[in-house]
C-alpha atoms as a PDB file:
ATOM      1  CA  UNK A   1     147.228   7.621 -49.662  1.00  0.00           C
ATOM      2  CA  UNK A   2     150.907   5.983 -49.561  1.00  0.00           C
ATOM      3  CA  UNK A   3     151.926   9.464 -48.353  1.00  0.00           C
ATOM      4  CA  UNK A   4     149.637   8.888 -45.340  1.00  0.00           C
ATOM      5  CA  UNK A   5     150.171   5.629 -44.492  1.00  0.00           C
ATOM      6  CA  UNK A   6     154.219   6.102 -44.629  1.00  0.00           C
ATOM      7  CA  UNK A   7     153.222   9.142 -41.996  1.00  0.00           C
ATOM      8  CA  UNK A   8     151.371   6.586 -39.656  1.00  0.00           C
ATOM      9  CA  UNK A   9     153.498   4.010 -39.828  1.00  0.00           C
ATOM     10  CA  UNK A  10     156.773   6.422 -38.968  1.00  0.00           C
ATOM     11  CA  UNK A  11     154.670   7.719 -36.322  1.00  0.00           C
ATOM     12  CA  UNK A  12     153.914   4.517 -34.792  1.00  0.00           C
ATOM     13  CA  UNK A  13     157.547   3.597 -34.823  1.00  0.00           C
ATOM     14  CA  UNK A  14     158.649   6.960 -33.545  1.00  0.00           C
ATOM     15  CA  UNK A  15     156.291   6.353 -30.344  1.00  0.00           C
ATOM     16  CA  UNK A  16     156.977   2.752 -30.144  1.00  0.00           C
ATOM     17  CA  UNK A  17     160.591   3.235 -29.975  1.00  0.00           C
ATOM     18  CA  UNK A  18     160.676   7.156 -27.869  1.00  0.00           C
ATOM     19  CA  UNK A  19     161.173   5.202 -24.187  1.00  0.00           C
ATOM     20  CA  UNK A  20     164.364   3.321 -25.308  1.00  0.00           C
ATOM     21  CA  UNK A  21     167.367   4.696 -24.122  1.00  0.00           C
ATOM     22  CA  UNK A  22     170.739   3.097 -22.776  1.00  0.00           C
ATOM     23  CA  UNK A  23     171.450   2.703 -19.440  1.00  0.00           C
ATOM     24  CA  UNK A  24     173.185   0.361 -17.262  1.00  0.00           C
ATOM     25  CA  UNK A  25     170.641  -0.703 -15.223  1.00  0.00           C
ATOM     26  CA  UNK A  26     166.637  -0.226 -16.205  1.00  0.00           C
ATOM     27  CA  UNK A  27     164.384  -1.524 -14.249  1.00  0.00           C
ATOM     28  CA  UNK A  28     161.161  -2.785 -15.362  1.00  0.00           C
ATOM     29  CA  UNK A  29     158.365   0.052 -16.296  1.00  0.00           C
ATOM     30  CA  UNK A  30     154.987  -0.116 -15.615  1.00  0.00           C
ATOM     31  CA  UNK A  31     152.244   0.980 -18.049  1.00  0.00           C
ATOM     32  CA  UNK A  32     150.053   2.700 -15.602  1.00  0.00           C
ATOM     33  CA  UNK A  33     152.715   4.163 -12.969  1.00  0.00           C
ATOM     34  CA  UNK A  34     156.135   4.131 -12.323  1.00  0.00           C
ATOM     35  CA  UNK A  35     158.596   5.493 -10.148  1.00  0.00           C
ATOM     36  CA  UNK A  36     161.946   4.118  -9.957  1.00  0.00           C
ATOM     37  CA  UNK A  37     165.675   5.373  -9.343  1.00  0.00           C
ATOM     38  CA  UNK A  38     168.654   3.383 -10.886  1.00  0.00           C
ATOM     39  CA  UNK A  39     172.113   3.935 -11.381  1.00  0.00           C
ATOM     40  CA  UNK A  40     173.597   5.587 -14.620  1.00  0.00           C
ATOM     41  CA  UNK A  41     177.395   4.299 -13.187  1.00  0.00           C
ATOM     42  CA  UNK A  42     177.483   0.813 -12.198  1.00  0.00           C
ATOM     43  CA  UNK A  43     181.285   0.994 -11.337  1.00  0.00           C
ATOM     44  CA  UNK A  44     180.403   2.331  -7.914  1.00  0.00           C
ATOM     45  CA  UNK A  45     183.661   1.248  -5.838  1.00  0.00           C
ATOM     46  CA  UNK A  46     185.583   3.604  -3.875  1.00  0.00           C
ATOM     47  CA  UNK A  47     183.085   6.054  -4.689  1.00  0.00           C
ATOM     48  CA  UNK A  48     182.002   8.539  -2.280  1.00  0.00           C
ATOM     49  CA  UNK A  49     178.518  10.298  -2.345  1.00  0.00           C
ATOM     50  CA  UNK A  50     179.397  13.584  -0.421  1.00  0.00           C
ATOM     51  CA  UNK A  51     176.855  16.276  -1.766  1.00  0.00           C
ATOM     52  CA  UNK A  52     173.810  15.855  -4.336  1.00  0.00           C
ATOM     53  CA  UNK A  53     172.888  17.806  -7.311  1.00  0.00           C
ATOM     54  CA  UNK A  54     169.458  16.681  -8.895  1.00  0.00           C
ATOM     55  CA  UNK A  55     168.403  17.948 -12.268  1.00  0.00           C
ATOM     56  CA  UNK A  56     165.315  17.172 -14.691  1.00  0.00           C
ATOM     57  CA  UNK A  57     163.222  16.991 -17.867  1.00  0.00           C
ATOM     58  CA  UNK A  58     159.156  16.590 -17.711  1.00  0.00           C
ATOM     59  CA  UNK A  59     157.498  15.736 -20.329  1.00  0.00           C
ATOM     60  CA  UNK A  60     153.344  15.632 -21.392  1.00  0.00           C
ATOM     61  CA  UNK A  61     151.252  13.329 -23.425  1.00  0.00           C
ATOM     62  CA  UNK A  62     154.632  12.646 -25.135  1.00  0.00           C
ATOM     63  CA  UNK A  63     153.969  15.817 -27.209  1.00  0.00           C
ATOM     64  CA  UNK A  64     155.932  18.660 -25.088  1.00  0.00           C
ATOM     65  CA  UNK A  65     159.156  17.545 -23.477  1.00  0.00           C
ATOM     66  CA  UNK A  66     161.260  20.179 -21.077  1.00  0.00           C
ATOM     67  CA  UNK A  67     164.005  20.750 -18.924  1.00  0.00           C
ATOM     68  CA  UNK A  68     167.773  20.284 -18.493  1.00  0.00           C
ATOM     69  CA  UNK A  69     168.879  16.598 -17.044  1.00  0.00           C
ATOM     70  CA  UNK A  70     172.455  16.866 -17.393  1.00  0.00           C
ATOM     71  CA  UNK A  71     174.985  15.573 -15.905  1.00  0.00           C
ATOM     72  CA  UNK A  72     176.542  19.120 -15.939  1.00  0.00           C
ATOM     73  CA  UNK A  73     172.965  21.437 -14.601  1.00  0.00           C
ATOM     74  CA  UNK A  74     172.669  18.539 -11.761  1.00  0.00           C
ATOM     75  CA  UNK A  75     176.228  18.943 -10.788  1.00  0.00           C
ATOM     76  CA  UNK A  76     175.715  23.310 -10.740  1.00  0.00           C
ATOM     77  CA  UNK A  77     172.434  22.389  -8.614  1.00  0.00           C
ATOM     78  CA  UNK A  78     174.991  21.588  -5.873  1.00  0.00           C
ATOM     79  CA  UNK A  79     177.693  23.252  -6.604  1.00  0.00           C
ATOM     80  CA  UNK A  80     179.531  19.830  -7.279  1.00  0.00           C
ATOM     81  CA  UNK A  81     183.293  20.109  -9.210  1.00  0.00           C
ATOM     82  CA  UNK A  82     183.976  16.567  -9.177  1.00  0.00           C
ATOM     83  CA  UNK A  83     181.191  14.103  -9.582  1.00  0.00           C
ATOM     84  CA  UNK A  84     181.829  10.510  -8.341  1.00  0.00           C
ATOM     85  CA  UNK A  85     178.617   8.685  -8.685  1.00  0.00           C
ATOM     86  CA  UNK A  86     175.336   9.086 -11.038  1.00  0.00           C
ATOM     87  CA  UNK A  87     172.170   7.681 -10.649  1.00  0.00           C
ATOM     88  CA  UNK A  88     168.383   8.420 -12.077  1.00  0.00           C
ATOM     89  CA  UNK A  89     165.278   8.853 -11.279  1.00  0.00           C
ATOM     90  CA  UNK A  90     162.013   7.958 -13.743  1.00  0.00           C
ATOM     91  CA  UNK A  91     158.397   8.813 -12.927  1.00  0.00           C
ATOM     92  CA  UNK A  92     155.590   8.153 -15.122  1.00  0.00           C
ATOM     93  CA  UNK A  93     151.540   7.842 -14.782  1.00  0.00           C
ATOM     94  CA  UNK A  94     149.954   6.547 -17.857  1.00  0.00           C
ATOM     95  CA  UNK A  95     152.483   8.134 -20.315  1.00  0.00           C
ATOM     96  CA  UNK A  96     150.681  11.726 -19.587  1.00  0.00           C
ATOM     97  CA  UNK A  97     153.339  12.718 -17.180  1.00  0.00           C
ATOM     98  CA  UNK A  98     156.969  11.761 -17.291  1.00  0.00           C
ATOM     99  CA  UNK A  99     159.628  12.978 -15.228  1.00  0.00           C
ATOM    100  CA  UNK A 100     163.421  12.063 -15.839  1.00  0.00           C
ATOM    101  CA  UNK A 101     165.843  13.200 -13.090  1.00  0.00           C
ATOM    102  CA  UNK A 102     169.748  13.296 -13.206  1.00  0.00           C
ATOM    103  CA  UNK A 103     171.052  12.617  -9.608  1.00  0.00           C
ATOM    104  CA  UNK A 104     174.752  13.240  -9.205  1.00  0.00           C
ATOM    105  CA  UNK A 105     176.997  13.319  -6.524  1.00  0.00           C
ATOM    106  CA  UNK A 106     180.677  14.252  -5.325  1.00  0.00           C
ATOM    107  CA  UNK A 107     183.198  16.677  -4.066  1.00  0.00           C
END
């Protein structure tokens, strides 16, 4: 029995606490949709945008997560050398579908 509650309550915690992650900016989430794009740099000055490279990770039901959101696959996307700005993208519907997506841009 304590084996099975200590497995709950870690699970609990490990759902609970999966959406926190560090950015500079995050903007408010809804629990039925959201779609939002925010910076990941908020030292934007004297940056230029030039070309974009996107690159993402999906996930569903929270219990299969893939894909590649790097800084470095989004930057290949568009052939970028020198990235001078980074921003994100976050789409969600009722926590079934989740989309994360690395936008990058530069020289």
């Amino acid at each position: 029995m304590r084996i099975l509650c200590a497995t709950l309550t870690g699970a609990m915690l490990v759902v609970l606490l999966a959406g926190c992650f560090t950015a500079p900016v995050i903007p408010p989430t809804g629990l039925v949709y959201s779609n939002y794009k925010a910076p990941l740099d908020p030292d934007v000055q004297g940056s230029s945008l030039g070309k974009t490279g996107k690159a993402g990770a999906m996930s569903i039901l929270g219990l299969v997560a893939l894909g590649d959101c790097s800084t470095e696959a989004a930057a290949q996307d568009a052939g970028i050398s020198t990235v001078t700005h980074a921003d994100y993208q976050f789409f969600n519907i009722l926590g079934v579908y989740q989309q994360f997506t690395t936008i990058v841009y530069g020289q």
